[in-house]
Protein backbone atom coordinates (compact mmCIF):
# COMPACT_ATOMS: atom_id res chain seq x y z
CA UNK A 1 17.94 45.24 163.69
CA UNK A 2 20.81 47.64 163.84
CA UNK A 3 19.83 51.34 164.12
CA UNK A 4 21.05 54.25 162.31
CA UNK A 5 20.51 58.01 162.82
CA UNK A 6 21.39 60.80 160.60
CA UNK A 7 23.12 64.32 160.94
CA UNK A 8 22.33 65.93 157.17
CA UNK A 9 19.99 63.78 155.55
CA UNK A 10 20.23 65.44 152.14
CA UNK A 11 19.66 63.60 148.96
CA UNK A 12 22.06 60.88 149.16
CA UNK A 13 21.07 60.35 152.86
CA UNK A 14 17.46 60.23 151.91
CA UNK A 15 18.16 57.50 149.07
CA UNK A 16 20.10 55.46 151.38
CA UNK A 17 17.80 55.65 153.81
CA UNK A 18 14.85 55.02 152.30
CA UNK A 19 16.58 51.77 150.54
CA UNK A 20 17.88 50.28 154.21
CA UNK A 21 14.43 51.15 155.36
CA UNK A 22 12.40 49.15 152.69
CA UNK A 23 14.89 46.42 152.91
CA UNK A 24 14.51 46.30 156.51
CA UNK A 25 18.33 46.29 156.74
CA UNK A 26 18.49 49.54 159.33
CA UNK A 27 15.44 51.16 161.35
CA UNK A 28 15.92 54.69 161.26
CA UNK A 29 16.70 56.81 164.10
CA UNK A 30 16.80 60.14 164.93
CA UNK A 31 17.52 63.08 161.51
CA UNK A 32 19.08 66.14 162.02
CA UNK A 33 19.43 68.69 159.16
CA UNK A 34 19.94 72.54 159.20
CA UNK A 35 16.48 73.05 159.99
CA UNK A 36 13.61 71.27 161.15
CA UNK A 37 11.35 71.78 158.28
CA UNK A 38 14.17 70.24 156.60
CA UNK A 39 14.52 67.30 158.95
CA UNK A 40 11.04 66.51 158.85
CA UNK A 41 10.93 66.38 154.95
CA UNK A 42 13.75 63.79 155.31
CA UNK A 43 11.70 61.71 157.36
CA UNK A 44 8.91 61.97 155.40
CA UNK A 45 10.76 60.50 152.15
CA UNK A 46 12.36 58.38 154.08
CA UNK A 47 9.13 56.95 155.62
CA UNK A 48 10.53 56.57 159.02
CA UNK A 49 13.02 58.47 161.68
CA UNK A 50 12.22 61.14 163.98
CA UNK A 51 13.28 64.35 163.37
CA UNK A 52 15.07 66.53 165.90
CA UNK A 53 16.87 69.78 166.62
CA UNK A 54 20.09 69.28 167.73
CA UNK A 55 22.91 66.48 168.50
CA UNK A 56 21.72 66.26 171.78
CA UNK A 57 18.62 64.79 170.99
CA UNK A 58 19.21 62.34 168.27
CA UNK A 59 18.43 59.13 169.73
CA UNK A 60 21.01 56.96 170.89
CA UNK A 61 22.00 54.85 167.59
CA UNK A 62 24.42 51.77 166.49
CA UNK A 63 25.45 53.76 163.73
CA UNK A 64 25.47 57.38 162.87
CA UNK A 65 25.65 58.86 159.12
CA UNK A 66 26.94 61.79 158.72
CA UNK A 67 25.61 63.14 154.94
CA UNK A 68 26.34 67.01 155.53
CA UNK A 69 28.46 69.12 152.89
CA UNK A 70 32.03 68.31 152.79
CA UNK A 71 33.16 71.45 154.74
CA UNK A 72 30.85 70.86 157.33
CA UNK A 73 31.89 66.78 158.30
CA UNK A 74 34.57 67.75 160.78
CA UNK A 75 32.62 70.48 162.78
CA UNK A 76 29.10 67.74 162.79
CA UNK A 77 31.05 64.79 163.95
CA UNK A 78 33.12 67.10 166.74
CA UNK A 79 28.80 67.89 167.45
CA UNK A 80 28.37 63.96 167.52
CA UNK A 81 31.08 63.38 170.09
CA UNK A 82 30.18 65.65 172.08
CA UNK A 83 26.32 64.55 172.29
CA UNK A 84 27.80 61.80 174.29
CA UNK A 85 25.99 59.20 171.89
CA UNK A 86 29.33 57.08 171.29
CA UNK A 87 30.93 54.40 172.42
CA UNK A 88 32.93 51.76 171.67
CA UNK A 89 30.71 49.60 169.66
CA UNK A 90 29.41 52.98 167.71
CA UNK A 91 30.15 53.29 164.02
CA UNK A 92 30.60 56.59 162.38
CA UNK A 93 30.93 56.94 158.53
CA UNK A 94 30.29 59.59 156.26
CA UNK A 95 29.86 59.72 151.95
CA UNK A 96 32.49 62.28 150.58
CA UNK A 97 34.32 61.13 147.86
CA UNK A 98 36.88 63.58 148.12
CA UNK A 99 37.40 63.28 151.98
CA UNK A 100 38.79 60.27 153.94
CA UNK A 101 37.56 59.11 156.98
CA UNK A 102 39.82 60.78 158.88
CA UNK A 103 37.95 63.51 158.95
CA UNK A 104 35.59 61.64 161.70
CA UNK A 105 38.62 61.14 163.75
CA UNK A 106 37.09 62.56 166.82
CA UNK A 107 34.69 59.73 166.83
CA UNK A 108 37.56 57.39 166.85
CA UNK A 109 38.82 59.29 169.47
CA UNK A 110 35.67 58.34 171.36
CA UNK A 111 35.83 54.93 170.65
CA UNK A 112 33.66 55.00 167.68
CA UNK A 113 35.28 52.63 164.48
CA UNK A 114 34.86 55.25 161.37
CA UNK A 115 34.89 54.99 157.69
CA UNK A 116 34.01 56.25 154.42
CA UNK A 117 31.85 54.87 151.48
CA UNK A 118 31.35 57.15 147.99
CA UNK A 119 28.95 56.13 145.93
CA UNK A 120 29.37 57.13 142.70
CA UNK A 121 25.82 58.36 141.71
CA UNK A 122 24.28 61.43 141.00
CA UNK A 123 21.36 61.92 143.44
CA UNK A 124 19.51 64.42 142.28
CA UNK A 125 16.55 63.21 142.19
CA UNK A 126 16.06 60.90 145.70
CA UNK A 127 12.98 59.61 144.21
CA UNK A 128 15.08 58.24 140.80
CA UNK A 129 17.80 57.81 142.65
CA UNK A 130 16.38 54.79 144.81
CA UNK A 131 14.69 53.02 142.31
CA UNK A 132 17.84 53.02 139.99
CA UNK A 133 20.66 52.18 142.57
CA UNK A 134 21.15 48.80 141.66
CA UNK A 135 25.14 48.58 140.57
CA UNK A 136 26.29 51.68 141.95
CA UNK A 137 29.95 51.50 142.85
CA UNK A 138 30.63 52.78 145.79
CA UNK A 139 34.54 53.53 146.98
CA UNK A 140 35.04 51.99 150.70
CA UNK A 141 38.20 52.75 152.84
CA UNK A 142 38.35 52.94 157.00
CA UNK A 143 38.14 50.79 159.97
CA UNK A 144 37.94 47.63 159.80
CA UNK A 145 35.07 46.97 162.42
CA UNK A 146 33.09 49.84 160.60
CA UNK A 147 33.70 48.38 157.05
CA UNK A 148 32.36 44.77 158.30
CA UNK A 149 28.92 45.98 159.48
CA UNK A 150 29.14 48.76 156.69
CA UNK A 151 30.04 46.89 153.47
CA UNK A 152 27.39 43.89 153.91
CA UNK A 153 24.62 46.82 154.55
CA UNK A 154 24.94 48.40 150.96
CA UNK A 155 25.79 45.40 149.48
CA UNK A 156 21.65 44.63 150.77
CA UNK A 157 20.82 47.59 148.39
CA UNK A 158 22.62 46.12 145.52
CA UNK A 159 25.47 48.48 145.63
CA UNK A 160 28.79 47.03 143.80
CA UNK A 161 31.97 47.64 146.16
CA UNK A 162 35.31 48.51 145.78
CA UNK A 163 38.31 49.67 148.10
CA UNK A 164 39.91 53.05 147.87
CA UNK A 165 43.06 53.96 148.84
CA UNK A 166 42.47 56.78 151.72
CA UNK A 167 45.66 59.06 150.81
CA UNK A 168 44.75 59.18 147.41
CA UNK A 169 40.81 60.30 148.31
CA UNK A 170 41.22 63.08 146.38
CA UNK A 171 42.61 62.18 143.30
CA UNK A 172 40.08 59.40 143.50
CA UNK A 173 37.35 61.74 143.41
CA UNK A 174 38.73 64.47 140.94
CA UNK A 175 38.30 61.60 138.28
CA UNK A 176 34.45 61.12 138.84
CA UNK A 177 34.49 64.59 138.95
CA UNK A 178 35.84 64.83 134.99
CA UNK A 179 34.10 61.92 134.28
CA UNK A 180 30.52 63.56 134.88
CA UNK A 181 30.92 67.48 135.44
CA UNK A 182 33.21 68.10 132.82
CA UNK A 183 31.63 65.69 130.27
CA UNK A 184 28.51 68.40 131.49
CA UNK A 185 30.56 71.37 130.90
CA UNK A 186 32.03 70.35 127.55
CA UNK A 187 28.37 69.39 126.14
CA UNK A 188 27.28 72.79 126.97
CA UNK A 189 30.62 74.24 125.29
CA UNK A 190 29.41 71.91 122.40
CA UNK A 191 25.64 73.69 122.69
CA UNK A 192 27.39 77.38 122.50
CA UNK A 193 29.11 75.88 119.40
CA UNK A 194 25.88 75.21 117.72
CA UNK A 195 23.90 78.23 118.24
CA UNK A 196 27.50 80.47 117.16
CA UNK A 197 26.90 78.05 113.79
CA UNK A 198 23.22 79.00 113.42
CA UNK A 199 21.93 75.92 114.94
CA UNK A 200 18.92 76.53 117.91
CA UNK A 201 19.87 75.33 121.12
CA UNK A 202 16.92 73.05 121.63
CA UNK A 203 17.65 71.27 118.07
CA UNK A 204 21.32 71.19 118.84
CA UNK A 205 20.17 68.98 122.06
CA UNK A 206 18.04 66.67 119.94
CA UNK A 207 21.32 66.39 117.18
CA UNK A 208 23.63 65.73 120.28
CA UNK A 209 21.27 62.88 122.23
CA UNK A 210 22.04 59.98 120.17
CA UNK A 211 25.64 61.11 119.60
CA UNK A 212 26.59 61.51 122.95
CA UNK A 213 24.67 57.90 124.33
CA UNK A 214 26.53 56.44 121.17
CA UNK A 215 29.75 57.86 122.31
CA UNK A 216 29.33 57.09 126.34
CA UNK A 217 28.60 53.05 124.98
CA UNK A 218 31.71 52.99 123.32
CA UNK A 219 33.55 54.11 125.28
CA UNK A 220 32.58 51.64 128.48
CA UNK A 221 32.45 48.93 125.41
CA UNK A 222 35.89 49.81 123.89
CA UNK A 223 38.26 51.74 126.16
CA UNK A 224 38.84 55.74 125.11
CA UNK A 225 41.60 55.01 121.92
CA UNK A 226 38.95 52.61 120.45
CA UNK A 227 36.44 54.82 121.10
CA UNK A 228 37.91 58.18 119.42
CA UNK A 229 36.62 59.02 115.98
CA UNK A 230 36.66 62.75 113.94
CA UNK A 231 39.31 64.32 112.20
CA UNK A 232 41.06 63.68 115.08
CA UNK A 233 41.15 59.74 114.85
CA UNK A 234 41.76 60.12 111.10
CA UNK A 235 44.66 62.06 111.19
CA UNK A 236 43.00 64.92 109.23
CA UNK A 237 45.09 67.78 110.46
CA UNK A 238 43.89 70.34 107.51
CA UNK A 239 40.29 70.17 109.14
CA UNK A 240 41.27 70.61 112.53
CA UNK A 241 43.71 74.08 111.71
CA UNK A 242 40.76 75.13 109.98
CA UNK A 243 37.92 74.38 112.75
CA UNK A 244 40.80 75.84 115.27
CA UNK A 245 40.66 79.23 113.67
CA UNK A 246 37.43 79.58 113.38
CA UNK A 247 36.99 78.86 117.13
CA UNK A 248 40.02 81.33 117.83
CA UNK A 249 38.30 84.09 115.50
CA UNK A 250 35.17 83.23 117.47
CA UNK A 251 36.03 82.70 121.20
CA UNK A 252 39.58 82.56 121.88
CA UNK A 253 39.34 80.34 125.21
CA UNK A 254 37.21 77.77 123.88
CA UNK A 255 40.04 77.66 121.19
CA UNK A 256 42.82 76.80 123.96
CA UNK A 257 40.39 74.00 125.19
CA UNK A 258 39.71 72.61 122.09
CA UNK A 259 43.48 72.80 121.34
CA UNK A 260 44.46 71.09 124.45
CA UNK A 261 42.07 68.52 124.86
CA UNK A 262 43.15 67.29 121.00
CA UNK A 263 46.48 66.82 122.53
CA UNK A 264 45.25 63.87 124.99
């Protein structure tokens, strides 16, 4: 069995971890987060690993995950290399979405093969997280040797895989980000509607639940045109001047929103 070690086992780490572990795909090496309270937390949900202090003493390791922050990639794999745990048959890959795997190119440097696989989950909650992985996508681009030992390892944990196209990482990665954090950020525009209309937050969640589901089906059923219905849909343009001044009178930036998202 391959081995694989960990430098930031955070939540996605910890899911992935714990899934290789129970399907006896990877045993689990060494963990290194920021601290070692941390690290041994991670090993503890993970149900096996040892947790350690620094680079230096993560165990030596067929492939090494590097699940940090986004900012902090570069300056952990530089950490890696110089541990002096790589060699030519090591694999180095990391889970940013919006990064490619260049950003591990000192491990290639070192002889390491690198890439980069997104899955396109929300983990956070580990715990939900692993037992509803099944189907994720996850976006794979990088080295060829990496993405042979790599792809076949999440496609054990049920994970559906596609390729991305490294130079457009971040584009790639803006749309999940509209997809999910915007869809959060409009809802909650949608809640401040509500309770400027009288309506209690909490009630305005229980009117939006079926709503929103019904609208999220549709649209994976029936594309986003097929999916659109309101005043909008219907061509009703004397409903929407009127619900665009009230906004305006109301809150004059939700106003521009609401006016430019009924142009798309």
């Amino acid at each position: 069995m391959k081995t694989l070690s960990i430098i930031g086992c955070g939540n996605a780490g910890r899911t992935l971890a714990r899934l290789w572990r129970d399907a006896a795909v990877f045993g689990i090496g060494g963990i290194l987060n920021s601290t070692m309270q941390s690290s041994r937390q991670a090993v503890a949900f993970v149900g096996s690993g040892e947790p350690v202090e620094t680079a230096d003493a993560l165990p030596s390791s067929d492939l090494f995950l590097i699940g940090c922050p986004d900012d902090r990639i570069r300056t952990c794999c530089d950490r890696l290399v110089a541990s002096g745990k790589l060699d030519g048959n090591s694999i180095v890959f990391h889970l940013s979405g919006a990064l490619s795997s260049q950003e591990l190119a000192s491990a290639r440097e070192a002889g390491a093969a690198i890439a980069s696989i997104h899955p396109v989950k929300s983990f956070a909650d580990p715990a939900r997280a692993v037992d509803d992985f099944s189907d994720t996508w996850c976006g794979c681009e990088g080295d060829a040797q990496a993405l042979a030992m790599l792809e076949p390892a999440f496609a054990a944990i049920d994970a559906r895989l596609f390729s991305i196209d490294a130079d457009n990482k971040r584009l790639y990665h803006a749309a999940s980000v509209i997809a999910c954090n915007y869809l959060v950020a409009l809802e909650e525009i949608s809640l401040r509607t509500f309770e400027q209309a009288g309506v209690e937050r909490g009630l305005a969640l229980n009117i939006l639940a079926p709503i929103l589901h019904g609208t999220v089906d549709n649209i994976v059923r029936l594309d986003t045109a097929n999916a659109l219905t309101g005043p909008i849909a219907r061509g009703d343009a004397a409903i929407i001047e009127k619900q665009l001044k009230s906004i305006e009178a109301w809150d004059p930036d939700i106003a521009r929103l609401y006016k430019a998202l009924g142009k798309v």
